[in-house]
PDB file of N, CA and C in Angstrom:
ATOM      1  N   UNK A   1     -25.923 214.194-231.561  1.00  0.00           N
ATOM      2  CA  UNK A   1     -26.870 215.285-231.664  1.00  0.00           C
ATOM      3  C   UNK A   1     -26.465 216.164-232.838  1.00  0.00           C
ATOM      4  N   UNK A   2     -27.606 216.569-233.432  1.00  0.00           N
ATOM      5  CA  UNK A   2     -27.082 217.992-234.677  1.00  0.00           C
ATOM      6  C   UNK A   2     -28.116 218.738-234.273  1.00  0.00           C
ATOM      7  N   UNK A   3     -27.029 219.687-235.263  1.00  0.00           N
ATOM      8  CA  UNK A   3     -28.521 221.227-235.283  1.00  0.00           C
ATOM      9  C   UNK A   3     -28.560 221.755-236.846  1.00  0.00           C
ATOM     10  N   UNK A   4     -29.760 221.498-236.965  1.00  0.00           N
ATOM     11  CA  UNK A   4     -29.584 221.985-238.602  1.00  0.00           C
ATOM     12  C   UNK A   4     -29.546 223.642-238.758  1.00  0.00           C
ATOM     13  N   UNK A   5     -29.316 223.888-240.182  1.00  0.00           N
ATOM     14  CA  UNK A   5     -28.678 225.052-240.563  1.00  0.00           C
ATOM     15  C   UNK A   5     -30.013 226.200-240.122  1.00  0.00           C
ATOM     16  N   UNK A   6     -31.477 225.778-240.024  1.00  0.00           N
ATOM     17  CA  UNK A   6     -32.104 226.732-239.766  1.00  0.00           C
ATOM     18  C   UNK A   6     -32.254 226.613-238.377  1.00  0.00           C
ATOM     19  N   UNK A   7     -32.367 225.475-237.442  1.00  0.00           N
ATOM     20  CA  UNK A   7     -31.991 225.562-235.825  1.00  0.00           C
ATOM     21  C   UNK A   7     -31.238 226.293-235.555  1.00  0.00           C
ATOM     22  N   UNK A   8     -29.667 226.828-236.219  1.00  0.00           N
ATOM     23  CA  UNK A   8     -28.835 226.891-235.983  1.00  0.00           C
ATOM     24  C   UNK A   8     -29.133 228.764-236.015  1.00  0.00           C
ATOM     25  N   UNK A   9     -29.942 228.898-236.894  1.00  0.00           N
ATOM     26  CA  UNK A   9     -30.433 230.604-237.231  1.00  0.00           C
ATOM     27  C   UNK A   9     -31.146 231.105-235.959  1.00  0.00           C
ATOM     28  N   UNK A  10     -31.814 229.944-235.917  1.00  0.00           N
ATOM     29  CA  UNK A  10     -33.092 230.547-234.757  1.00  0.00           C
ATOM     30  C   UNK A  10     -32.183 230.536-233.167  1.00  0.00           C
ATOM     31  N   UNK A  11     -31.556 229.618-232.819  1.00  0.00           N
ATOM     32  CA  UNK A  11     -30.157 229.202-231.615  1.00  0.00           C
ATOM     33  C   UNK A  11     -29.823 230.651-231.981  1.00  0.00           C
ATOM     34  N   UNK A  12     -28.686 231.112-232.680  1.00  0.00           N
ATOM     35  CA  UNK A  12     -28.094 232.037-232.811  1.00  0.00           C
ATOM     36  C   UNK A  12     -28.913 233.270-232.593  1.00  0.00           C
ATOM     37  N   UNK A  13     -30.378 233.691-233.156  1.00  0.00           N
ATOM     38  CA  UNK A  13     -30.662 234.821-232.539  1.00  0.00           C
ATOM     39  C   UNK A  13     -31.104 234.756-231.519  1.00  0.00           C
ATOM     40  N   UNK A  14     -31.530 233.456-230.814  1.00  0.00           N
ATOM     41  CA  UNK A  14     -32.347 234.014-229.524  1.00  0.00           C
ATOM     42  C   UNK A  14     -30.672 234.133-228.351  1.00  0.00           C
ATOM     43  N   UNK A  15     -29.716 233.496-228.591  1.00  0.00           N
ATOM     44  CA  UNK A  15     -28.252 233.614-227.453  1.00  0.00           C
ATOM     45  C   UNK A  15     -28.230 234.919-227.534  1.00  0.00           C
ATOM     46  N   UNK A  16     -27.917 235.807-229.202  1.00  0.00           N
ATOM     47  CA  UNK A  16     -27.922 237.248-229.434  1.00  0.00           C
ATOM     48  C   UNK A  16     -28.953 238.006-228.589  1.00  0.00           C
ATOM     49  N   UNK A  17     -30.355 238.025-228.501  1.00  0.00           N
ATOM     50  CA  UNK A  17     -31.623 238.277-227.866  1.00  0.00           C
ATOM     51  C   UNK A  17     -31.300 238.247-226.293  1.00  0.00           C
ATOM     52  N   UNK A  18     -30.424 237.191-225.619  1.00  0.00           N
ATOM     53  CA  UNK A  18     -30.040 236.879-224.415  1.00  0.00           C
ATOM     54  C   UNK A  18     -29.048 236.984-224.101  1.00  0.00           C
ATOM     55  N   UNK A  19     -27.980 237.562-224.846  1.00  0.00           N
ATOM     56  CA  UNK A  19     -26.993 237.732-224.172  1.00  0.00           C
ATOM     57  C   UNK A  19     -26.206 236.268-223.551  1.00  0.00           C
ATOM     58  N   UNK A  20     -26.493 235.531-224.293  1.00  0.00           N
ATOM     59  CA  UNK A  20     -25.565 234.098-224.122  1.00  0.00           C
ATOM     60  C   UNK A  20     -24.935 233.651-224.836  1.00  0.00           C
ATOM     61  N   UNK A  21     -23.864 232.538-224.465  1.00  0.00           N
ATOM     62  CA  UNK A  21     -23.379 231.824-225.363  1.00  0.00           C
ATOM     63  C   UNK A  21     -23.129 230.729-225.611  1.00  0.00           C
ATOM     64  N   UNK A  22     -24.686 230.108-224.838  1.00  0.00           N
ATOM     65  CA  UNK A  22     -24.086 228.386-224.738  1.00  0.00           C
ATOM     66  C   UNK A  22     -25.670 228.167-224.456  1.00  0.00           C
ATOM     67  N   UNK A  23     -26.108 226.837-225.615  1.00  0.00           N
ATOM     68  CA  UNK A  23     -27.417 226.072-224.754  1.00  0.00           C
ATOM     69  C   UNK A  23     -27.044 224.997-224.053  1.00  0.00           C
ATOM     70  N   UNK A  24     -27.726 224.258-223.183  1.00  0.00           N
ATOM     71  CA  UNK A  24     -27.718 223.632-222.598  1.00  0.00           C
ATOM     72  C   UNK A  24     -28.975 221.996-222.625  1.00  0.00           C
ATOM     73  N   UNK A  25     -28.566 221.105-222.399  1.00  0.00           N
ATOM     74  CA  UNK A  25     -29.465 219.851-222.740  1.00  0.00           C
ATOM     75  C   UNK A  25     -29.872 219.588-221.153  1.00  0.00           C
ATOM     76  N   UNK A  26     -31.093 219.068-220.854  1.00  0.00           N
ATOM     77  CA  UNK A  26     -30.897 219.175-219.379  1.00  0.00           C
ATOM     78  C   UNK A  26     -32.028 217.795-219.448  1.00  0.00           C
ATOM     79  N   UNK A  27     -31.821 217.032-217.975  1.00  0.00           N
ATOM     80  CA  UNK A  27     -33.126 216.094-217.708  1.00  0.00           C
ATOM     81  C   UNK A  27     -34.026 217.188-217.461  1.00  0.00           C
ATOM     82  N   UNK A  28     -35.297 216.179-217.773  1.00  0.00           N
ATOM     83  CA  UNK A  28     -36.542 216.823-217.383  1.00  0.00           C
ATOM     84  C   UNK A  28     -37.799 216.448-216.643  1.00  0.00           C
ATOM     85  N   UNK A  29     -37.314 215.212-216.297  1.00  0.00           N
ATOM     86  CA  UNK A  29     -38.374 214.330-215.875  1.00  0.00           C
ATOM     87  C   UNK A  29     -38.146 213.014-216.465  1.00  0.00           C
ATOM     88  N   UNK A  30     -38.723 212.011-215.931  1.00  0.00           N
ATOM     89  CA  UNK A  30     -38.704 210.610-216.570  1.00  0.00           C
ATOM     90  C   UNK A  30     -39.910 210.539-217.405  1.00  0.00           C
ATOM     91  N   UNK A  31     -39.990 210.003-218.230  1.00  0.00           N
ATOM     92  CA  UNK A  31     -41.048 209.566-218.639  1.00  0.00           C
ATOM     93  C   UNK A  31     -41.554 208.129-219.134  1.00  0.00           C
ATOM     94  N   UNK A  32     -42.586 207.320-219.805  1.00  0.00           N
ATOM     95  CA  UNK A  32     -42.652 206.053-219.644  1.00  0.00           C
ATOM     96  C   UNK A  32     -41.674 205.290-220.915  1.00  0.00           C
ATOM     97  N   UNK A  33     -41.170 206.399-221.831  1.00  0.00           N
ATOM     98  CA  UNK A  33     -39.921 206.009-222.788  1.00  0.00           C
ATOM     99  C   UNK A  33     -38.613 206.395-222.745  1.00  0.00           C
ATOM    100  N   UNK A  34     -38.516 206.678-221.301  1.00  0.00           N
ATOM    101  CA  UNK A  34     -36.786 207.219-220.368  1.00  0.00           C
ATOM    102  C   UNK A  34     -37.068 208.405-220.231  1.00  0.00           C
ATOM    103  N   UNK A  35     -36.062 209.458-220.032  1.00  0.00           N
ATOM    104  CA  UNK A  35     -35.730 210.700-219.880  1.00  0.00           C
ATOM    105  C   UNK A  35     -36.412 211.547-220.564  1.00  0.00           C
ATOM    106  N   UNK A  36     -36.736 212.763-220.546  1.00  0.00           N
ATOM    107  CA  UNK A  36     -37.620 213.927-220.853  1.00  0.00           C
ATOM    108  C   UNK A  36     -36.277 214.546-220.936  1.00  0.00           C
ATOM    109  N   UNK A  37     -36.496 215.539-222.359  1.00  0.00           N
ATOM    110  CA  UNK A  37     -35.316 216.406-222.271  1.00  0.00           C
ATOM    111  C   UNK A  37     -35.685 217.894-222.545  1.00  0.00           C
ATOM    112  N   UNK A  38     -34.849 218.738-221.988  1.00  0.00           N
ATOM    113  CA  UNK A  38     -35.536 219.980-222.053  1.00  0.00           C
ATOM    114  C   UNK A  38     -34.122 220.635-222.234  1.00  0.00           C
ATOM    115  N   UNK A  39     -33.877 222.346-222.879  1.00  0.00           N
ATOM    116  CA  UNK A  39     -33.113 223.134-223.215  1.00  0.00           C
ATOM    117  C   UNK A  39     -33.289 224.477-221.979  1.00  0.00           C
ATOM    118  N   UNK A  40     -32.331 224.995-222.001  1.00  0.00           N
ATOM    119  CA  UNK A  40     -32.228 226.197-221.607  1.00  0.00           C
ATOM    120  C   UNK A  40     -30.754 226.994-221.940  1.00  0.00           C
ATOM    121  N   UNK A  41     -30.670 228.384-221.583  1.00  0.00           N
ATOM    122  CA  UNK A  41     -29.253 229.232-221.582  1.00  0.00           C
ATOM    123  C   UNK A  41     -29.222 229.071-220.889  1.00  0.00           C
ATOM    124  N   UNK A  42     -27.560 228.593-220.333  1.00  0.00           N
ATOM    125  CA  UNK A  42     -26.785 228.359-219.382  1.00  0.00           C
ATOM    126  C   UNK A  42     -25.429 228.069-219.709  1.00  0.00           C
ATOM    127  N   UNK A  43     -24.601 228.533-218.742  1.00  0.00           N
ATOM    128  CA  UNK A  43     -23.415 228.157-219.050  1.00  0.00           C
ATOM    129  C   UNK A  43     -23.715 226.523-218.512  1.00  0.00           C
ATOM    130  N   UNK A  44     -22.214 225.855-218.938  1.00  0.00           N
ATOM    131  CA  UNK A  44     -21.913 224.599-218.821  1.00  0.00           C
ATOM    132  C   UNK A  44     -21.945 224.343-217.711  1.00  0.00           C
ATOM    133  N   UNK A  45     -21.622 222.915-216.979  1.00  0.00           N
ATOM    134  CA  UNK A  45     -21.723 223.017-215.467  1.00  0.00           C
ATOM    135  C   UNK A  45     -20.491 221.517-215.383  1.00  0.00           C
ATOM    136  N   UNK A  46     -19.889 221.203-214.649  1.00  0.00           N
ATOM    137  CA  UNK A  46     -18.518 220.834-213.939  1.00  0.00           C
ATOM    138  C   UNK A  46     -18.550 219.754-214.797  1.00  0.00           C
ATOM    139  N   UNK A  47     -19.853 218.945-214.733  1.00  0.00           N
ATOM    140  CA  UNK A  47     -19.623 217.356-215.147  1.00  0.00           C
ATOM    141  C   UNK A  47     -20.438 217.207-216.699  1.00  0.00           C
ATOM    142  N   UNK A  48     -20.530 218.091-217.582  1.00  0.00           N
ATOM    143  CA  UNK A  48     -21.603 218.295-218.152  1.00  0.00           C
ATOM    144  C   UNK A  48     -20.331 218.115-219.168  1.00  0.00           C
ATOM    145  N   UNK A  49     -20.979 217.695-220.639  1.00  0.00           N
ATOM    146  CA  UNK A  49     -20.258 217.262-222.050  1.00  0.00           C
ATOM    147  C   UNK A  49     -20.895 218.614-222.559  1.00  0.00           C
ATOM    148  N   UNK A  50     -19.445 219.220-223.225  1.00  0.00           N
ATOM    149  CA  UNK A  50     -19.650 220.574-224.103  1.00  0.00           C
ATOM    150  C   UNK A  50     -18.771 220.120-225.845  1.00  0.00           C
ATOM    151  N   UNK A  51     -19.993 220.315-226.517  1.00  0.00           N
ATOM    152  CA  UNK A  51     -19.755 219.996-227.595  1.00  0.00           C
ATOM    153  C   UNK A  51     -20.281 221.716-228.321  1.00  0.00           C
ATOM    154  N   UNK A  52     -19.500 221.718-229.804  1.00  0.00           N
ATOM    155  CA  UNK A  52     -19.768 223.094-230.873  1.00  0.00           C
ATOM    156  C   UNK A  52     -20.338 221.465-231.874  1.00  0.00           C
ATOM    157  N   UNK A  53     -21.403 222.238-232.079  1.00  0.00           N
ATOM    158  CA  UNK A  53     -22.435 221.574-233.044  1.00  0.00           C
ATOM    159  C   UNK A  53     -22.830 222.198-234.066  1.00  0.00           C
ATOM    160  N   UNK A  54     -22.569 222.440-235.406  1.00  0.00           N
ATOM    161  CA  UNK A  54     -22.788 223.561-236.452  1.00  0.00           C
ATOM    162  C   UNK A  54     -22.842 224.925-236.162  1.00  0.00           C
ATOM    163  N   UNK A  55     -21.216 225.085-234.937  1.00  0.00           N
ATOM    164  CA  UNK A  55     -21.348 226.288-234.904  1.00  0.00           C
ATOM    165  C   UNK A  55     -21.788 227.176-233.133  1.00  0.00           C
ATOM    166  N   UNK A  56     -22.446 226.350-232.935  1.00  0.00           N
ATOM    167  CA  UNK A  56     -23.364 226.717-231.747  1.00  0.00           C
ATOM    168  C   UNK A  56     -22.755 225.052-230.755  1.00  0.00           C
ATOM    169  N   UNK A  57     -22.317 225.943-229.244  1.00  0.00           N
ATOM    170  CA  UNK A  57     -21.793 225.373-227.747  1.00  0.00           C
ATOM    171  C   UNK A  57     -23.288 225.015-227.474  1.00  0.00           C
ATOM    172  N   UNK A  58     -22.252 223.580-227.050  1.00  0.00           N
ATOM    173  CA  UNK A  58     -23.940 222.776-226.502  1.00  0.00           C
ATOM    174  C   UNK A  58     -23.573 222.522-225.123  1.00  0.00           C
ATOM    175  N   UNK A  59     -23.984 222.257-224.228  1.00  0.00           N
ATOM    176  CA  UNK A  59     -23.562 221.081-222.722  1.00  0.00           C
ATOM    177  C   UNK A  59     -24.581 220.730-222.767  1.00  0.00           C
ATOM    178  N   UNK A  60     -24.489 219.296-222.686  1.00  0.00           N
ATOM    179  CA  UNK A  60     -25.158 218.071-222.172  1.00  0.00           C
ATOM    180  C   UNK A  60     -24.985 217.605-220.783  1.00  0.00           C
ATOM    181  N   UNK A  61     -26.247 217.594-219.889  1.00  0.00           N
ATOM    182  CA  UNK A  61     -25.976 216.985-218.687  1.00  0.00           C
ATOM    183  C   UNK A  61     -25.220 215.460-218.838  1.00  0.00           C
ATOM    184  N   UNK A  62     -24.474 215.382-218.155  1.00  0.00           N
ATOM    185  CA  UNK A  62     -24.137 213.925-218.206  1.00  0.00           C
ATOM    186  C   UNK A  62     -24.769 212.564-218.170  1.00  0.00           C
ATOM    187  N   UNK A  63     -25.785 212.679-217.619  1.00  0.00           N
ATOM    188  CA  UNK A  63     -26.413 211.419-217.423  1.00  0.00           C
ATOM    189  C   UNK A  63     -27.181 211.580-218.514  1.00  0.00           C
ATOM    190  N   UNK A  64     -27.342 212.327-219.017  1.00  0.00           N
ATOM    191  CA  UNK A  64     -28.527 212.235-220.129  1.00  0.00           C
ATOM    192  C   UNK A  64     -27.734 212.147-222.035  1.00  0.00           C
ATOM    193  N   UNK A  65     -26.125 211.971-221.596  1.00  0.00           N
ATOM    194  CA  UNK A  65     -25.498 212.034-223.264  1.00  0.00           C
ATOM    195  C   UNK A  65     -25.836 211.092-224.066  1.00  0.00           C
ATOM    196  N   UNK A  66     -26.082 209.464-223.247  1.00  0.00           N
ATOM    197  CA  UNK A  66     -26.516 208.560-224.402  1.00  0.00           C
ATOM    198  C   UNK A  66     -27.715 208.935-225.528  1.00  0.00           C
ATOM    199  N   UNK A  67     -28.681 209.477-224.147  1.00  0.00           N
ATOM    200  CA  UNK A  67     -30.185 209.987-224.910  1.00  0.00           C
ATOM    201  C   UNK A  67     -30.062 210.943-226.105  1.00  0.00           C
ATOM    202  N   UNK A  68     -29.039 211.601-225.901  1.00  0.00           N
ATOM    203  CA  UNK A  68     -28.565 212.551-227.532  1.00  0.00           C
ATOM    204  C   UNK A  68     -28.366 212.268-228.510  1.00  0.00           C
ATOM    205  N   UNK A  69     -27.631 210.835-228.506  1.00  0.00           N
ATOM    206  CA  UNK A  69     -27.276 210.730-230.137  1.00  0.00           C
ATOM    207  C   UNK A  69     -27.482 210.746-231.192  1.00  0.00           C
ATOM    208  N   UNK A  70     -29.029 210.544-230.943  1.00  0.00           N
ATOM    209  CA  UNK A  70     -29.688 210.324-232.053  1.00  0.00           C
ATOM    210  C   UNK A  70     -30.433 211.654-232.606  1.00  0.00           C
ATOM    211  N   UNK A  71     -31.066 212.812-231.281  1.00  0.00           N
ATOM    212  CA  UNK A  71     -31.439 213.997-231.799  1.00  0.00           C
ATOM    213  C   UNK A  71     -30.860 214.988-232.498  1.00  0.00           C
ATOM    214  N   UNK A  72     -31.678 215.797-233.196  1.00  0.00           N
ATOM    215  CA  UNK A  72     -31.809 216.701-234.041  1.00  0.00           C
ATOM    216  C   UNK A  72     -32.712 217.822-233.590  1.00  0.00           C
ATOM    217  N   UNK A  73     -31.414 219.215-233.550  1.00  0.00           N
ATOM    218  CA  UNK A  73     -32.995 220.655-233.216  1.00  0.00           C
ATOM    219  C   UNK A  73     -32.782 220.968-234.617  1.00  0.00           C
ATOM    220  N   UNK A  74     -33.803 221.691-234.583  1.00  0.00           N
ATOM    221  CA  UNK A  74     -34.332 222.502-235.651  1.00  0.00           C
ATOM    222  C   UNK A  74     -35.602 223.132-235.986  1.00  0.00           C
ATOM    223  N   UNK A  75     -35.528 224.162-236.759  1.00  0.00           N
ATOM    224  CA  UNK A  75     -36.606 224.907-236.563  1.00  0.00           C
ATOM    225  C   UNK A  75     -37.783 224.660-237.469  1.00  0.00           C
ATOM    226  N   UNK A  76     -38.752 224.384-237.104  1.00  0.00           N
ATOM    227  CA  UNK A  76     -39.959 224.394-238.206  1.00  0.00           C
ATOM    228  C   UNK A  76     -41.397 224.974-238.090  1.00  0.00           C
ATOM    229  N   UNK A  77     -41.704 225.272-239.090  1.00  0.00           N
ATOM    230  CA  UNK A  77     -42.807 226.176-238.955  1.00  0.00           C
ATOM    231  C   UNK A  77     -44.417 225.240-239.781  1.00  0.00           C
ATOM    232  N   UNK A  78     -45.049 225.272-238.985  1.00  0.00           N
ATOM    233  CA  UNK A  78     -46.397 224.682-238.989  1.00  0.00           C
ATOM    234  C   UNK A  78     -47.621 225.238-239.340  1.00  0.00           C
ATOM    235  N   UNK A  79     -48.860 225.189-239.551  1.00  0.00           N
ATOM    236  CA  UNK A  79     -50.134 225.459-239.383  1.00  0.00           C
ATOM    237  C   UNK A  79     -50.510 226.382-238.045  1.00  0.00           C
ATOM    238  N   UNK A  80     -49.628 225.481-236.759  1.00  0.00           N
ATOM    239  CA  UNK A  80     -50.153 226.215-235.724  1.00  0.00           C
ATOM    240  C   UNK A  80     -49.049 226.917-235.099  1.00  0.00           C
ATOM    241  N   UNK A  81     -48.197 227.073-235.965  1.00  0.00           N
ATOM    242  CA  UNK A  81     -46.917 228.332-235.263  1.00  0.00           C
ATOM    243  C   UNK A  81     -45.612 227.947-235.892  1.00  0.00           C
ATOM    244  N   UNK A  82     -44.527 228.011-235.270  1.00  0.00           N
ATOM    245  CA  UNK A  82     -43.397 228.138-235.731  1.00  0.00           C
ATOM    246  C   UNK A  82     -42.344 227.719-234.129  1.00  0.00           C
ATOM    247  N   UNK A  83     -41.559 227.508-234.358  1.00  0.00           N
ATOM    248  CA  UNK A  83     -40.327 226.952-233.558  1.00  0.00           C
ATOM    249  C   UNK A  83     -39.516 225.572-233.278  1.00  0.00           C
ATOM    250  N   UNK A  84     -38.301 226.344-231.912  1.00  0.00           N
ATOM    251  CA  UNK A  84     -37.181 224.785-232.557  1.00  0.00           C
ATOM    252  C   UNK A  84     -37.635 223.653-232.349  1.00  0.00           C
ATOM    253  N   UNK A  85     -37.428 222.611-232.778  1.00  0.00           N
ATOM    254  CA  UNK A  85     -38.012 221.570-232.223  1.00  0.00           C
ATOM    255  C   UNK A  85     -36.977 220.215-231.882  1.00  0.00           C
ATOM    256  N   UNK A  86     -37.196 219.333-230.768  1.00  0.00           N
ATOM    257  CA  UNK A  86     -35.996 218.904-230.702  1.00  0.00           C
ATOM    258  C   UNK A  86     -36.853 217.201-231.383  1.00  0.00           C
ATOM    259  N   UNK A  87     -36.216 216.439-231.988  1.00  0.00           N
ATOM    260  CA  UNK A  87     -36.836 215.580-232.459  1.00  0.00           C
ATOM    261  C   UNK A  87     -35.444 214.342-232.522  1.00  0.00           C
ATOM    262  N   UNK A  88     -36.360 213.442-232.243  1.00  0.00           N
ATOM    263  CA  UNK A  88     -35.134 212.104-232.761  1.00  0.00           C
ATOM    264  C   UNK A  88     -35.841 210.550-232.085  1.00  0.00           C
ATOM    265  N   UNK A  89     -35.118 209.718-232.038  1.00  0.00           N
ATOM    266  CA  UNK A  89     -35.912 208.256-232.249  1.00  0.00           C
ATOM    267  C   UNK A  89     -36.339 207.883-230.561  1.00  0.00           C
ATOM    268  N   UNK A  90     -37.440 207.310-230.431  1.00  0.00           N
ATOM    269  CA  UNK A  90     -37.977 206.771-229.213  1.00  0.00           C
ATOM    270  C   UNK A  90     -37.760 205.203-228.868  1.00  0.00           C
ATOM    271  N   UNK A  91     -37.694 205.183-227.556  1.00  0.00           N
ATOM    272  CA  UNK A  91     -37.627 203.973-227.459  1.00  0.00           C
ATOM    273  C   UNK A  91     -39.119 203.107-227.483  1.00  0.00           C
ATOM    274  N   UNK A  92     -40.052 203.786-227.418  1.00  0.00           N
ATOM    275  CA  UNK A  92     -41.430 203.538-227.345  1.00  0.00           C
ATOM    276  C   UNK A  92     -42.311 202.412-228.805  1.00  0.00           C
TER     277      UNK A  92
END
């Protein structure tokens, strides 16, 4: 997993904004190309992989670390708004 240098801007103010210091990778559901992944603030949790990724504490649920390797957050801004986005290869 990475976080690029402007993910890493937008991560950093919203923990500041919240009073945190750690995101979190979480399942989210299955879906018909594996796992659904979703973010939140949270601290780490017992069985969970904590990695510093440009800077910024990550935990990864465990069952879901293979599904990481390949993603990338980061922030980008569009036509129809702006924010992080988590992006990386499908099995689909």
């Amino acid at each position: 997993m990475q976080i690029t240098d402007a993910g890493k801007t937008f991560i950093e103010d919203v923990l500041k904004q919240n009073n945190a210091n750690c995101i979190r990778v979480v399942f989210a559901g299955q879906g018909c190309c594996g796992p659904k992944l979703g973010l939140s603030l949270d601290e780490p949790h017992d069985d969970d992989v904590v990695q510093i990724l440009n800077g910024i504490k990550v935990s990864i649920e465990n069952r879901i670390v293979p599904h990481t390797t390949s993603l990338t957050l980061d922030f980008r801004t569009t036509e129809v708004g702006s924010g992080l986005v988590m992006a990386g290869q499908s099995n689909c």
